[in-house]
Protein backbone atom coordinates (compact mmCIF):
# COMPACT_ATOMS: atom_id res chain seq x y z
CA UNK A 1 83.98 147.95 108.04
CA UNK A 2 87.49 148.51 109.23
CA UNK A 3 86.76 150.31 112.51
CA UNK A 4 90.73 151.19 112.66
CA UNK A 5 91.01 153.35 109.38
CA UNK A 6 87.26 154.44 109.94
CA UNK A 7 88.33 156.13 113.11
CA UNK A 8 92.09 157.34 111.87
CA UNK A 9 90.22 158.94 109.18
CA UNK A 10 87.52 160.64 111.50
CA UNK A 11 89.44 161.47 114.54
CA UNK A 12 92.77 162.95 113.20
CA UNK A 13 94.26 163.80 116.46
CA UNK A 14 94.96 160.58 117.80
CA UNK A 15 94.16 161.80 121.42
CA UNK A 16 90.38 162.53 120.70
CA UNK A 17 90.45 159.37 118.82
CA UNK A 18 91.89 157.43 121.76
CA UNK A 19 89.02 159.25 123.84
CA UNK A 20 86.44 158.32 121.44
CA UNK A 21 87.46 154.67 121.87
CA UNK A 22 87.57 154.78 125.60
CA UNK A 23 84.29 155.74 125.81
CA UNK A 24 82.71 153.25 123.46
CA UNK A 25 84.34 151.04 125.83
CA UNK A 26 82.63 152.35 128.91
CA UNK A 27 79.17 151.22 127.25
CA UNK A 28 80.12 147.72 127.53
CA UNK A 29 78.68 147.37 130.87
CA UNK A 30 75.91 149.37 130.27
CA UNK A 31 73.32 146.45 128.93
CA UNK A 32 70.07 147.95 129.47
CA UNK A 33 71.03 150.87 127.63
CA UNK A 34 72.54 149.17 124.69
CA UNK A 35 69.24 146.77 124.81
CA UNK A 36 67.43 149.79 124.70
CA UNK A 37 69.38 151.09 121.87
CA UNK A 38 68.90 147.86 119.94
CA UNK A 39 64.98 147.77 120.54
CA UNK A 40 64.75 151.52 119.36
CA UNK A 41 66.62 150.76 116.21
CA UNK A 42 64.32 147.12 115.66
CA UNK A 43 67.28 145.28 115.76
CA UNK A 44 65.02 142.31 117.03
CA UNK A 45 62.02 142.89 115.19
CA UNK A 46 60.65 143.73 111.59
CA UNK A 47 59.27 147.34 112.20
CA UNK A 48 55.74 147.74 109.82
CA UNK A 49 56.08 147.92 105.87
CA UNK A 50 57.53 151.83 105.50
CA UNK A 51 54.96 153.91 103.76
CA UNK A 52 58.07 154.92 101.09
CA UNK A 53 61.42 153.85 99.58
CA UNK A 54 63.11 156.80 101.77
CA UNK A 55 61.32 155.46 105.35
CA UNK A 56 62.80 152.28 104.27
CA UNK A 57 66.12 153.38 104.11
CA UNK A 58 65.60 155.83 107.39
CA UNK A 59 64.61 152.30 109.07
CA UNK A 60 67.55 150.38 107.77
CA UNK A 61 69.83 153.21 108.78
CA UNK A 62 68.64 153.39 112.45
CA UNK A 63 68.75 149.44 112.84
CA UNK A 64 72.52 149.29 111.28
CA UNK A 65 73.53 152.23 113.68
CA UNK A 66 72.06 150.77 116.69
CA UNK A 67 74.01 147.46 115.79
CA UNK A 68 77.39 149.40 115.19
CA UNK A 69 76.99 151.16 118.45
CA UNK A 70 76.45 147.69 120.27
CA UNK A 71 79.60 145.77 118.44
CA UNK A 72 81.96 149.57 118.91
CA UNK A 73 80.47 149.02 122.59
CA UNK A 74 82.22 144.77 122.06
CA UNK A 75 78.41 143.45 123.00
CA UNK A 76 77.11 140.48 121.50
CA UNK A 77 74.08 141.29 120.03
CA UNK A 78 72.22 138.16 120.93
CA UNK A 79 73.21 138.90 124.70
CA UNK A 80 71.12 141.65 124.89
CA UNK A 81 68.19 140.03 122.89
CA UNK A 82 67.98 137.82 126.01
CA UNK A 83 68.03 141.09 128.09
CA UNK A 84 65.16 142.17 126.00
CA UNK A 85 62.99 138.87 126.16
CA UNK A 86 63.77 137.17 129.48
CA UNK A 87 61.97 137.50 132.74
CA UNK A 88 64.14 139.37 135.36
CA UNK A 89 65.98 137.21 137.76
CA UNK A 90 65.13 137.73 141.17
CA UNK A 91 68.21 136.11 143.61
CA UNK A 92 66.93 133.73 146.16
């Protein structure tokens, strides 16, 4: 996806489309959310067989969202899977 025509087509006044970029920007910090984000859209894991051809495709949907959100938000996704999986540090 070009993210640059995606959002010049989407945002046509290029101040709400500066804003719009700004603020995906301002998730980048925010890990545990975007982990969250990625373990609500089973970005790490194979949810159970969908009961239907159209919960398939609602399943699919949420898990491509969650990993556009996280790659607008310039997080590697495999950071966060560590996030997910790894004990908390404690600092000595």
């Amino acid at each position: 996806m070009n993210i640059v025509a995606w959002l010049k087509g989407a945002w046509k006044q290029p101040g709400h489309r500066a804003q719009v970029i700004t603020e995906y920007a301002a998730l980048m910090p925010m890990r545990h959310v975007l982990a969250d984000i990625a373990l609500r859209g089973a970005v790490f894991s194979v949810p159970p067989p969908p009961a239907d051809l159209f919960q398939a495709g609602v399943n699919e949907g949420r898990r491509q969202m969650a990993l556009e959100t996280i790659r607008l938000a310039g997080t590697d996704p495999a950071v966060l899977q560590q996030l997910c999986f790894e004990p908390v540090r404690k600092d000595p």
